[in-house]
Protein backbone atom coordinates (compact mmCIF):
# COMPACT_ATOMS: atom_id res chain seq x y z
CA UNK A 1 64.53 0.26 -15.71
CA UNK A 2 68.01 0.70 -15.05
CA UNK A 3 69.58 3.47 -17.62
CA UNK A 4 73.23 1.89 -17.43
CA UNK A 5 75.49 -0.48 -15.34
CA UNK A 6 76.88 2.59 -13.56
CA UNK A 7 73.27 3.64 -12.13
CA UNK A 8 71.28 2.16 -9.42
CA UNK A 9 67.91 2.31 -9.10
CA UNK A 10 65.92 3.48 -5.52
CA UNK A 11 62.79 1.59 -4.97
CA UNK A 12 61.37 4.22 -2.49
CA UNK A 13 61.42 7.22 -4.77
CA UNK A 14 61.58 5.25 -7.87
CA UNK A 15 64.39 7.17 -9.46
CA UNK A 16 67.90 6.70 -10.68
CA UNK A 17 71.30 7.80 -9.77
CA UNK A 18 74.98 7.22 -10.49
CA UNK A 19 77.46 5.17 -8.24
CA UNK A 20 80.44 5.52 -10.17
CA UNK A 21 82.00 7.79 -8.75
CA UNK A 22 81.84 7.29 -5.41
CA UNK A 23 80.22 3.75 -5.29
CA UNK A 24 78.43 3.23 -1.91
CA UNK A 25 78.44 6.71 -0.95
CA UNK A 26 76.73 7.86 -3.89
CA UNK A 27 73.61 5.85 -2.27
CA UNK A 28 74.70 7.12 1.12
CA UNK A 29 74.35 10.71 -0.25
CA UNK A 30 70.84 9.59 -2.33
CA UNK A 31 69.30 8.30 1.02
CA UNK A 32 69.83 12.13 2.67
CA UNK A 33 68.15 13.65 -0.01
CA UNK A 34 65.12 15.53 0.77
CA UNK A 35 62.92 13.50 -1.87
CA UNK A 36 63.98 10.27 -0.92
CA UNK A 37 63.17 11.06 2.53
CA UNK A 38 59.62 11.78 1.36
CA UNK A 39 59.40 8.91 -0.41
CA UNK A 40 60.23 6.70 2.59
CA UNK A 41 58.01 8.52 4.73
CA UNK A 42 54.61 8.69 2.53
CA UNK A 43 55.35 4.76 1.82
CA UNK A 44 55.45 3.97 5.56
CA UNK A 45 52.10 5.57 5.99
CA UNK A 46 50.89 3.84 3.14
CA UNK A 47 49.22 0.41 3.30
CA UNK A 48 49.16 -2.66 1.26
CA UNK A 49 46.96 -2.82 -1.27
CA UNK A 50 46.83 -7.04 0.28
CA UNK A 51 45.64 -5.30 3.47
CA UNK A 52 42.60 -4.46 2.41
CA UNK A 53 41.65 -8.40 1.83
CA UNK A 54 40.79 -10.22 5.31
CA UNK A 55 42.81 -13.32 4.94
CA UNK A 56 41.93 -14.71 8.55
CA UNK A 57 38.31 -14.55 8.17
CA UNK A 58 36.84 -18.22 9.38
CA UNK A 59 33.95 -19.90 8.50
CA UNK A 60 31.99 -18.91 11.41
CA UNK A 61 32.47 -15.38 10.73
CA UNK A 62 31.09 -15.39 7.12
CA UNK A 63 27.95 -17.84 8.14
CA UNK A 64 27.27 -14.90 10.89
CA UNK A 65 27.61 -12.15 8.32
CA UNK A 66 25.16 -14.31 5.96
CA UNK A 67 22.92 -15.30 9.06
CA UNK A 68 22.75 -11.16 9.64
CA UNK A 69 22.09 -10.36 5.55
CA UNK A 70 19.18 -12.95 5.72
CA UNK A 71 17.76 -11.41 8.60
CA UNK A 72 17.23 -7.81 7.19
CA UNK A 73 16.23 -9.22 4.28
CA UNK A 74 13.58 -11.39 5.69
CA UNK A 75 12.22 -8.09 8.23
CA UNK A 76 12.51 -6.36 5.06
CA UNK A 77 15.14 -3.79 7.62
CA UNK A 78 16.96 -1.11 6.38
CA UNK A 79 20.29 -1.98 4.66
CA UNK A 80 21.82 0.68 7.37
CA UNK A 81 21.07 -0.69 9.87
CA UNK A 82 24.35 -2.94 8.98
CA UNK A 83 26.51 -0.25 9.44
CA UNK A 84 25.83 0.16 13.18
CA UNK A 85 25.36 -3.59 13.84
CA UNK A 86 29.24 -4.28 13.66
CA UNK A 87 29.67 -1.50 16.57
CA UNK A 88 26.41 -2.85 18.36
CA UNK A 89 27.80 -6.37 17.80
CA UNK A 90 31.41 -5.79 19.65
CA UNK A 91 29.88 -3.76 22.14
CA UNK A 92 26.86 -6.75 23.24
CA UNK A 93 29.13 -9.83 22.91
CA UNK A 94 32.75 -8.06 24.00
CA UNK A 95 34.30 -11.68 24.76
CA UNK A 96 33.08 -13.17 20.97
CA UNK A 97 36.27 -13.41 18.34
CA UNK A 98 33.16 -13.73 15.35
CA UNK A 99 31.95 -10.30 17.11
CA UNK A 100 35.43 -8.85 16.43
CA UNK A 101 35.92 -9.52 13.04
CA UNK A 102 32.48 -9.41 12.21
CA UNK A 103 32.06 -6.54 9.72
CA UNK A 104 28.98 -6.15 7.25
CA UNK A 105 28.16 -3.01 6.26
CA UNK A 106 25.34 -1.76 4.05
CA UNK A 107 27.44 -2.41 0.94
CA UNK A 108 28.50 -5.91 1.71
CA UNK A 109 25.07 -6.68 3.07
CA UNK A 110 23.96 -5.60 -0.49
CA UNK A 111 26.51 -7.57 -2.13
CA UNK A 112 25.81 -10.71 -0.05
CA UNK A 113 22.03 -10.27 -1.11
CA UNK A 114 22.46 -9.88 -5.10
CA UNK A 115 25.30 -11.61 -5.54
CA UNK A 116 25.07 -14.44 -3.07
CA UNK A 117 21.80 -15.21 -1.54
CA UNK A 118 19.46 -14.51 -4.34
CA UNK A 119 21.79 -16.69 -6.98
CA UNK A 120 21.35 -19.30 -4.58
CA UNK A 121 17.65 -19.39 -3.39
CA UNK A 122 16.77 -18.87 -6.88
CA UNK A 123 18.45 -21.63 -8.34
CA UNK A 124 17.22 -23.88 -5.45
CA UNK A 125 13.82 -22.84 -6.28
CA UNK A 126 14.28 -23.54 -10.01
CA UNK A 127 15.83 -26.90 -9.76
CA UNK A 128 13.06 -28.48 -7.51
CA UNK A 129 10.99 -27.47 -10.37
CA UNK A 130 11.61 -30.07 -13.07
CA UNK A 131 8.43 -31.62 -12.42
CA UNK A 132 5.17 -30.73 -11.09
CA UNK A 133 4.53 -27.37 -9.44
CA UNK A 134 1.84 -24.88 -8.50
CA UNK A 135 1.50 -21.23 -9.61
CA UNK A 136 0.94 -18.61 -7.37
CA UNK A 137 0.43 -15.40 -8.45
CA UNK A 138 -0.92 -11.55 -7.01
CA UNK A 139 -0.63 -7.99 -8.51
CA UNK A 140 1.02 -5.10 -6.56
CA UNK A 141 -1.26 -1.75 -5.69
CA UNK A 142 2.19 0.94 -6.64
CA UNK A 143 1.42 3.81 -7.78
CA UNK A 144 4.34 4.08 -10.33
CA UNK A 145 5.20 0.64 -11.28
CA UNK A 146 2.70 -2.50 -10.64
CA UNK A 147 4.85 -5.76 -10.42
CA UNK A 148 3.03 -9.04 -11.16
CA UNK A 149 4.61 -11.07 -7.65
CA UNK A 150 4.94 -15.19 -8.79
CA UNK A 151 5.81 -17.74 -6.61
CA UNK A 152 5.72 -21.14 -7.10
CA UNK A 153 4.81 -23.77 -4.76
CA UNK A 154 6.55 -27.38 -5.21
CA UNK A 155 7.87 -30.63 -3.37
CA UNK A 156 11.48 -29.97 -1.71
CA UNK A 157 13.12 -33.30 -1.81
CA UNK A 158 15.65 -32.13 0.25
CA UNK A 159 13.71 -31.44 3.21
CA UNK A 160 10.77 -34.38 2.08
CA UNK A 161 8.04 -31.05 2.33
CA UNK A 162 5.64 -28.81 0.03
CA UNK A 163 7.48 -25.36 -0.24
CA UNK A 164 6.41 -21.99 -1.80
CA UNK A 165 9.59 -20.41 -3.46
CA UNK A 166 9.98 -17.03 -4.97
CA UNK A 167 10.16 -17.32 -8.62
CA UNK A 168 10.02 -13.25 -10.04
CA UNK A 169 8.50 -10.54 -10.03
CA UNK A 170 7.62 -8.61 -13.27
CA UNK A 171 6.23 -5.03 -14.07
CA UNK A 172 2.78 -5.41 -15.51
CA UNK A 173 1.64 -1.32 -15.80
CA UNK A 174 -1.74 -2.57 -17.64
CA UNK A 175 -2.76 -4.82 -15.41
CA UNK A 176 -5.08 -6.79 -17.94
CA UNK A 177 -5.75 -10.40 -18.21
CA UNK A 178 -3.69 -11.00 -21.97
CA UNK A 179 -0.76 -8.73 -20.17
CA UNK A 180 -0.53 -10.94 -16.99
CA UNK A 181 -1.16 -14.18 -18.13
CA UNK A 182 2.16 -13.42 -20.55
CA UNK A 183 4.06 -11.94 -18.38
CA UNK A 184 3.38 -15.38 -16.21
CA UNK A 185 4.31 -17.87 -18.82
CA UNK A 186 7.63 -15.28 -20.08
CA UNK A 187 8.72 -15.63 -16.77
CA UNK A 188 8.82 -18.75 -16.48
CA UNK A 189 10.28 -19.85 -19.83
CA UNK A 190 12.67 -16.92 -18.84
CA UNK A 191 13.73 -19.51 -16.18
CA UNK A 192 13.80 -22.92 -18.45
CA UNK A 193 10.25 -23.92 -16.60
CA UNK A 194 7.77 -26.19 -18.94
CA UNK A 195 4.41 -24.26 -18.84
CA UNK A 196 2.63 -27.73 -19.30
CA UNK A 197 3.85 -28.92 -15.58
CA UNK A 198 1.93 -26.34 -14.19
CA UNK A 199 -0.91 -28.29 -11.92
CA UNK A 200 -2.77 -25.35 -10.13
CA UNK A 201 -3.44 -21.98 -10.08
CA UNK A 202 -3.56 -19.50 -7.30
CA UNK A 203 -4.73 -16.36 -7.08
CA UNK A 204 -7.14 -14.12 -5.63
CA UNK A 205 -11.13 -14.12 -7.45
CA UNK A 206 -10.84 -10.89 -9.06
CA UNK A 207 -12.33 -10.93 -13.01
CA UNK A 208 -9.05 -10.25 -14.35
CA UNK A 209 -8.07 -13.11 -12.19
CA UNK A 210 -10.84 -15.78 -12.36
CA UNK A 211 -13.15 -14.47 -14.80
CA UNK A 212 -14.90 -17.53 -16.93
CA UNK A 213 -14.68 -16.17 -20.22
CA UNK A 214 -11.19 -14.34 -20.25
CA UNK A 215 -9.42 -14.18 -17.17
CA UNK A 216 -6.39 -15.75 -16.12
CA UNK A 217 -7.17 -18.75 -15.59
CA UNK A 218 -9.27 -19.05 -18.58
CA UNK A 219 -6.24 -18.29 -20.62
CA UNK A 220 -3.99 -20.67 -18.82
CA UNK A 221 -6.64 -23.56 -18.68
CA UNK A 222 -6.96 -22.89 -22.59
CA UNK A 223 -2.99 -24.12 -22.77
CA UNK A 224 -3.57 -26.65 -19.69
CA UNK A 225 -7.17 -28.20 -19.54
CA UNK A 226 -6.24 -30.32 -16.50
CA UNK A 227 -5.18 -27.38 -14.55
CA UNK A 228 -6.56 -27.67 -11.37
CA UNK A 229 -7.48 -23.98 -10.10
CA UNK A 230 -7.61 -23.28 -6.64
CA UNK A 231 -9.09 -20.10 -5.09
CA UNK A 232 -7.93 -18.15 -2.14
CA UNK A 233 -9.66 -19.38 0.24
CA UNK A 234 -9.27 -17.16 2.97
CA UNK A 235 -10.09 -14.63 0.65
CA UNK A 236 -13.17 -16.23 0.09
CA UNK A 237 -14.22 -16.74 3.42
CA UNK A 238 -14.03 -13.10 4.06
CA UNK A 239 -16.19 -12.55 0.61
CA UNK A 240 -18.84 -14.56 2.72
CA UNK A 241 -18.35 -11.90 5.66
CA UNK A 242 -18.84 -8.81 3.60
CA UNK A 243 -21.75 -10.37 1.89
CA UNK A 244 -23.17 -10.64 5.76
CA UNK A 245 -22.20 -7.87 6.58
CA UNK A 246 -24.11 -5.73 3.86
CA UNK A 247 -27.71 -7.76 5.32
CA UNK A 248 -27.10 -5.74 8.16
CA UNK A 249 -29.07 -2.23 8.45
CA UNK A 250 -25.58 -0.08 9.37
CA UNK A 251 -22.92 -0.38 7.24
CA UNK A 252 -20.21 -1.32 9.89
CA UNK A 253 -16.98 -1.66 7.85
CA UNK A 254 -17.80 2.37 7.20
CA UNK A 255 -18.99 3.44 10.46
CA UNK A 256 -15.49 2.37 11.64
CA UNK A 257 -13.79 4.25 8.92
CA UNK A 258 -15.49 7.50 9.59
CA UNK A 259 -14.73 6.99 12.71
CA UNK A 260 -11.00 6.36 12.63
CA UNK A 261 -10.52 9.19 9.75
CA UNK A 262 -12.11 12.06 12.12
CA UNK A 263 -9.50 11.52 14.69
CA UNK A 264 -6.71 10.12 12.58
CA UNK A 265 -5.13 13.85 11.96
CA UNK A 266 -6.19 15.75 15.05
CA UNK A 267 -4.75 15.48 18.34
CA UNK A 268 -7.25 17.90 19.45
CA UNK A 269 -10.20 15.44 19.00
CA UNK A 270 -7.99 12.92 20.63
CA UNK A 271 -7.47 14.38 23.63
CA UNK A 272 -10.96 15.95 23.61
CA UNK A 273 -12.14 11.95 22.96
CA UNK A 274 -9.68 11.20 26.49
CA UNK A 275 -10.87 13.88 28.85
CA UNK A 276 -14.51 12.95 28.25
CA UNK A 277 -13.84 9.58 28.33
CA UNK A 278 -11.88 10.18 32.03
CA UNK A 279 -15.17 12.66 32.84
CA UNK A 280 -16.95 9.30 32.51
CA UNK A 281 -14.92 6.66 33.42
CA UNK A 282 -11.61 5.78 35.54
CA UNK A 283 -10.05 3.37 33.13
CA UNK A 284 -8.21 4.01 30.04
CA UNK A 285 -10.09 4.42 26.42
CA UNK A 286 -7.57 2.63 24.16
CA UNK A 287 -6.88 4.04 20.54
CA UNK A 288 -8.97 4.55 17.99
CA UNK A 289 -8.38 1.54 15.63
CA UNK A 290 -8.21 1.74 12.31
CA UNK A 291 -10.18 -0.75 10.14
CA UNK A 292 -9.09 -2.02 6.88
CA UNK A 293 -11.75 -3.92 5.31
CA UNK A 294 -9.17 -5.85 2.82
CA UNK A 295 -7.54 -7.01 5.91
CA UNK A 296 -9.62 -10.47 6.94
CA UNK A 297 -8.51 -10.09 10.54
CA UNK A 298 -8.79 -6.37 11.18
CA UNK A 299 -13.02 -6.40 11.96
CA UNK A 300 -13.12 -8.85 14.72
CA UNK A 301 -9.91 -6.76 16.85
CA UNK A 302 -12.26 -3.26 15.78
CA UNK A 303 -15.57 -4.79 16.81
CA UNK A 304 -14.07 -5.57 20.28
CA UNK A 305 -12.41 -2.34 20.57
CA UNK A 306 -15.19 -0.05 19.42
CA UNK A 307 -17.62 -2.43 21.85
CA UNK A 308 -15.71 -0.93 24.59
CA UNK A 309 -15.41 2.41 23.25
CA UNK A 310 -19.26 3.30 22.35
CA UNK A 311 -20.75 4.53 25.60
CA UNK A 312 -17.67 7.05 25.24
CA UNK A 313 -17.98 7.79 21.79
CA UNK A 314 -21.37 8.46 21.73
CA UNK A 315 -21.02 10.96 24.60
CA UNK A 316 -18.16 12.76 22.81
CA UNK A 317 -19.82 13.01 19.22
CA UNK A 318 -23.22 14.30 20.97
CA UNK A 319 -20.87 17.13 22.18
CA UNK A 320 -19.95 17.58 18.79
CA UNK A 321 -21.04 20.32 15.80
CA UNK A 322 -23.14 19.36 13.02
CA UNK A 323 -20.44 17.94 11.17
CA UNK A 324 -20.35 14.65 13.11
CA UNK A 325 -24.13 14.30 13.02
CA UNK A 326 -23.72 11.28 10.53
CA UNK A 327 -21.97 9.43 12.97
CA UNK A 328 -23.92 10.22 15.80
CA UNK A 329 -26.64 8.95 14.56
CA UNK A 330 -25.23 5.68 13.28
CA UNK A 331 -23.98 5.47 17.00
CA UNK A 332 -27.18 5.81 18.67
CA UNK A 333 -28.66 3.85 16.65
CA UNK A 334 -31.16 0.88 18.48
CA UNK A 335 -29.11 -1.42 16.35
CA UNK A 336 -25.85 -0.46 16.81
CA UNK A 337 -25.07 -2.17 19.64
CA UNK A 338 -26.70 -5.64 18.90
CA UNK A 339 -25.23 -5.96 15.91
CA UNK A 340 -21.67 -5.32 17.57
CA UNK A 341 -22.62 -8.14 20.10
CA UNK A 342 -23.71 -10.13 17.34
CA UNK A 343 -20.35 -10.02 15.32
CA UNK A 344 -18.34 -10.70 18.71
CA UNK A 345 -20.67 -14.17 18.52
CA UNK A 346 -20.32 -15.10 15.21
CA UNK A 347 -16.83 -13.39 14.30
CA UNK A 348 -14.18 -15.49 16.67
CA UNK A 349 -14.81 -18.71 13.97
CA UNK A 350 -13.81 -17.19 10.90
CA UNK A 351 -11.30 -15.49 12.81
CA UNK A 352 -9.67 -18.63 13.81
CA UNK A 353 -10.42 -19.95 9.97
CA UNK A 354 -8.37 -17.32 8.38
CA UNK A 355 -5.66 -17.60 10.84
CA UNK A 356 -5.33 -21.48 10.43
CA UNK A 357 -5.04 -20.98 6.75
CA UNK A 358 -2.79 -18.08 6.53
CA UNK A 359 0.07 -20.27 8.24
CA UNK A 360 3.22 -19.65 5.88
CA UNK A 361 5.29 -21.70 8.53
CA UNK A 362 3.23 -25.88 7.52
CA UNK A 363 1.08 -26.76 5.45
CA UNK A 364 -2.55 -26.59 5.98
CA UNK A 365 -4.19 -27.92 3.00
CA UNK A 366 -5.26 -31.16 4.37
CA UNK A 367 -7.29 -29.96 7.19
CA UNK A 368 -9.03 -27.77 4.36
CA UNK A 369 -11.86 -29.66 4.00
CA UNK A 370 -12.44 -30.99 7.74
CA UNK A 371 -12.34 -27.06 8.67
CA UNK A 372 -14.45 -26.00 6.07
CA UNK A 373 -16.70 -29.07 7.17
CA UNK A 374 -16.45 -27.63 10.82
CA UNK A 375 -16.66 -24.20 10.13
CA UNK A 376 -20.21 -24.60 7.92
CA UNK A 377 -21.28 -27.03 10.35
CA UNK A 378 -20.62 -24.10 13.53
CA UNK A 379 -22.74 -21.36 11.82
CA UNK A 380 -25.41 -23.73 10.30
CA UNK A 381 -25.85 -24.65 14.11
CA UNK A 382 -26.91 -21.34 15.17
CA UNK A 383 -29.98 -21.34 12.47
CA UNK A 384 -31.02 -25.23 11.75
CA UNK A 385 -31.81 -27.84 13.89
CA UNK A 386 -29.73 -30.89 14.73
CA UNK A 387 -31.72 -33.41 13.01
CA UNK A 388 -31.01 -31.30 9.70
CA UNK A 389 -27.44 -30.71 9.99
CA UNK A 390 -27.22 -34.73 11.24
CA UNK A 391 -28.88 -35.53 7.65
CA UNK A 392 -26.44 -33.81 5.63
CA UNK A 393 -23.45 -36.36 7.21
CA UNK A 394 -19.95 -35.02 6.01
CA UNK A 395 -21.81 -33.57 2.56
CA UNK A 396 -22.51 -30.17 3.01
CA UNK A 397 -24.15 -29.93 -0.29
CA UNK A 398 -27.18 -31.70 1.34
CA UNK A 399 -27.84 -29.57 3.83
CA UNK A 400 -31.35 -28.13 3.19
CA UNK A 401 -32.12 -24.43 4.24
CA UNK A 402 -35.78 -24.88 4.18
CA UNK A 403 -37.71 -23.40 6.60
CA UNK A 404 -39.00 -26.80 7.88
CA UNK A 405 -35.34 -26.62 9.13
CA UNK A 406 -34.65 -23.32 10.73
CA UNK A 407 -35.14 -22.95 14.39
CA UNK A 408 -37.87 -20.51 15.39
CA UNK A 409 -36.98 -16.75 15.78
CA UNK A 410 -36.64 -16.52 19.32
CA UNK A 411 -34.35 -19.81 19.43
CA UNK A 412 -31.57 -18.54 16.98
CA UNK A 413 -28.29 -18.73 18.32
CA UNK A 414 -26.49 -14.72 18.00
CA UNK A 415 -25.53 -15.00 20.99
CA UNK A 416 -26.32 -14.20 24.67
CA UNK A 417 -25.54 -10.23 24.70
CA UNK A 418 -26.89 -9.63 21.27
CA UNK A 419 -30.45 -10.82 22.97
CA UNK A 420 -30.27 -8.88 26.17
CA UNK A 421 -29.35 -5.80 23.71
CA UNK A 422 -32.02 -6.20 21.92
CA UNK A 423 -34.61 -6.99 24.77
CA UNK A 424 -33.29 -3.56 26.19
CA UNK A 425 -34.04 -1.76 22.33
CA UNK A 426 -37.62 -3.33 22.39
């Protein structure tokens, strides 16, 4: 503010000064003064605060910045690694103009994520949901804080195709049945969703899960009665493999733990394994998988592997101390090696099974029941004969497992190695 008509007022150092006595060079004298001078100075160093807003950003530079955020988030990457992909960026496409003023950093990334992307997928998923939908749920294994993960799986009209959609994801500590099964129907009243629409359930076949009497699904059929449930059924399917599995007089899935856990923190016994390996043979021995037995497609790959690697391993564990003498003798066991012959046979189906049905990219569920036909019908042909499994037609409920229909012993299909293994064990 101006103090009187006689004063003028500097913009630059923001202070005022009188011109009446010698009218313009009073503000001739004001502009030499040493603060004005610093006031001019610091003010053309300065920038605009409007500087700091990009104004010419186009459309194709905030769809690449967007493209970028979805990436990261979808590889579940690092939020740093947007800090050095503006540099990388300008430096792979030097003639781009969306390269140049491409600039997402780990902040904006994070922005664009909570503020933008997840708004938007969320209420996508929400709004396809006024009608029918399916319920997927799974608990986490954290240590600190288990989250109950629920998607929801529903008919996009927009793109004319079933779609699973991320719904929420809340922290269930006590992971029982009463505590899940309302922390499912919260969240979804949370999110204006009618419980009653709810068609099927999904989930794996724990008890807390699938239990008959107070599981999950009891508790939500209780609310629903026409709820259809539907099992995992890859999960199942490998259910049916560790129930095999434990026939078998050497406890595999183990064997290839112990295995994997002796050398997992030594790289003495690893390059001990090597140079006897190289003492025996001229190619390479590979790496000591490890197996996970939760994982459905982790035994065939470690069956194959450990196949190759038992002459090798039974060499180097012989050479061993005492301590190993539990797997040595699993190892040199008559069995051992038929049985890993018979699991390369009779593995590569339920392999391709799992794989089929663990597709996130189309849906599967309509070849469900002509694969489980085919994949019954594969095994049943290794231990039945023809005219039994012809009988059944497309029912399997009516195949009959009598021993009337069983081929005889030395006809059973485990496959060709498994029999020359075991000729050579006899």
């Amino acid at each position: 503010m101006i103090i009187g008509e006689s004063y003028a007022r500097c913009t630059f150092c923001c202070s005022d000064f009188s011109v009446a006595h010698g009218g313009k060079t009073d503000v001739v004298t004001h502009i030499s003064t040493k603060r004005h001078k610093e006031a001019r100075k610091a003010i053309a160093a300065s920038k605009s605060v409007l500087s700091f807003f990009r104004r010419d950003i186009s459309s194709s530079t905030i769809k690449a910045e967007s493209l970028w955020t979805m990436f990261i988030a979808k590889h579940n990457m690092a939020f740093l690694s947007s800090d050095h992909a503006n540099k990388l960026f300008r430096e792979m496409f030097p003639d781009s103009e969306i390269a140049k003023k491409f600039a997402c950093g780990r902040t904006k990334a994070t922005a664009i994520v909570k503020e933008a992307l997840s708004p938007f997928y969320h209420k996508k998923a929400v709004n396809n949901l006024s009608n029918a939908f399916s319920i997927l749920t799974d608990e986490s294994n954290d240590k600190i804080d288990k989250s109950c993960i629920i998607l929801v799986r529903v008919m996009d009209s927009a793109v004319g195709d079933v779609k699973t959609r991320f719904l929420d994801m809340p922290v269930v500590n006590v992971g029982n049945a009463p505590n899940l099964f309302r922390a499912l129907k919260d969240s979804l009243e949370k999110h204006g969703l009618d419980f009653s629409k709810a068609m099927a359930f999904m989930s794996d076949t724990t008890n807390v899960m699938k239990g008959a009497r107070s599981g999950v699904q009891k508790l939500i059929k209780d609310e629903i009665p026409t709820l259809y449930d539907v099992g995992c059924i890859c999960h199942l399917a490998n259910l049916t493999i560790k129930a095999g599995l434990q026939e078998l007089p050497i406890d595999i899935d183990q064997l290839f733990v112990d295995i994997f856990y002796y050398f997992q923190h030594s790289s003495k016994r690893n390059q001990e394994f090597v140079d006897n390996w190289h003492s025996m043979f001229t190619s390479e021995p590979g790496v000591v998988l490890k197996h996970c037995p939760t994982r459905w497609l982790s035994l065939l790959r470690c069956v194959d592997r450990y196949l190759k690697q038992i002459d090798g391993l039974v060499s180097y564990f012989l050479s061993c101390n005492e301590q190993t003498i539990s797997i040595t003798d699993r190892l040199e066991n008559p069995f051992t090696k038929p049985i890993l012959h018979f699991l390369i046979y009779v593995l590569p189906c339920m392999d391709r099974f799992n794989r089929l049905f663990q597709k996130s990219s189309e849906n599967t569920t309509c070849e469900l029941y002509v694969e489980m036909n085919r994949l019954v019908r594969l095994y049943a042909a290794n231990l039945m004969t023809n005219d039994a499994i012809l009988e059944a037609t497309d029912n399997l409920r009516l195949l009959n497992f009598d021993a009337t229909n069983q081929l005889p012993d030395e006809n059973l299909g485990i496959g060709d190695n498994t029999w020359v293994t075991l000729a050579s064990c006899s």
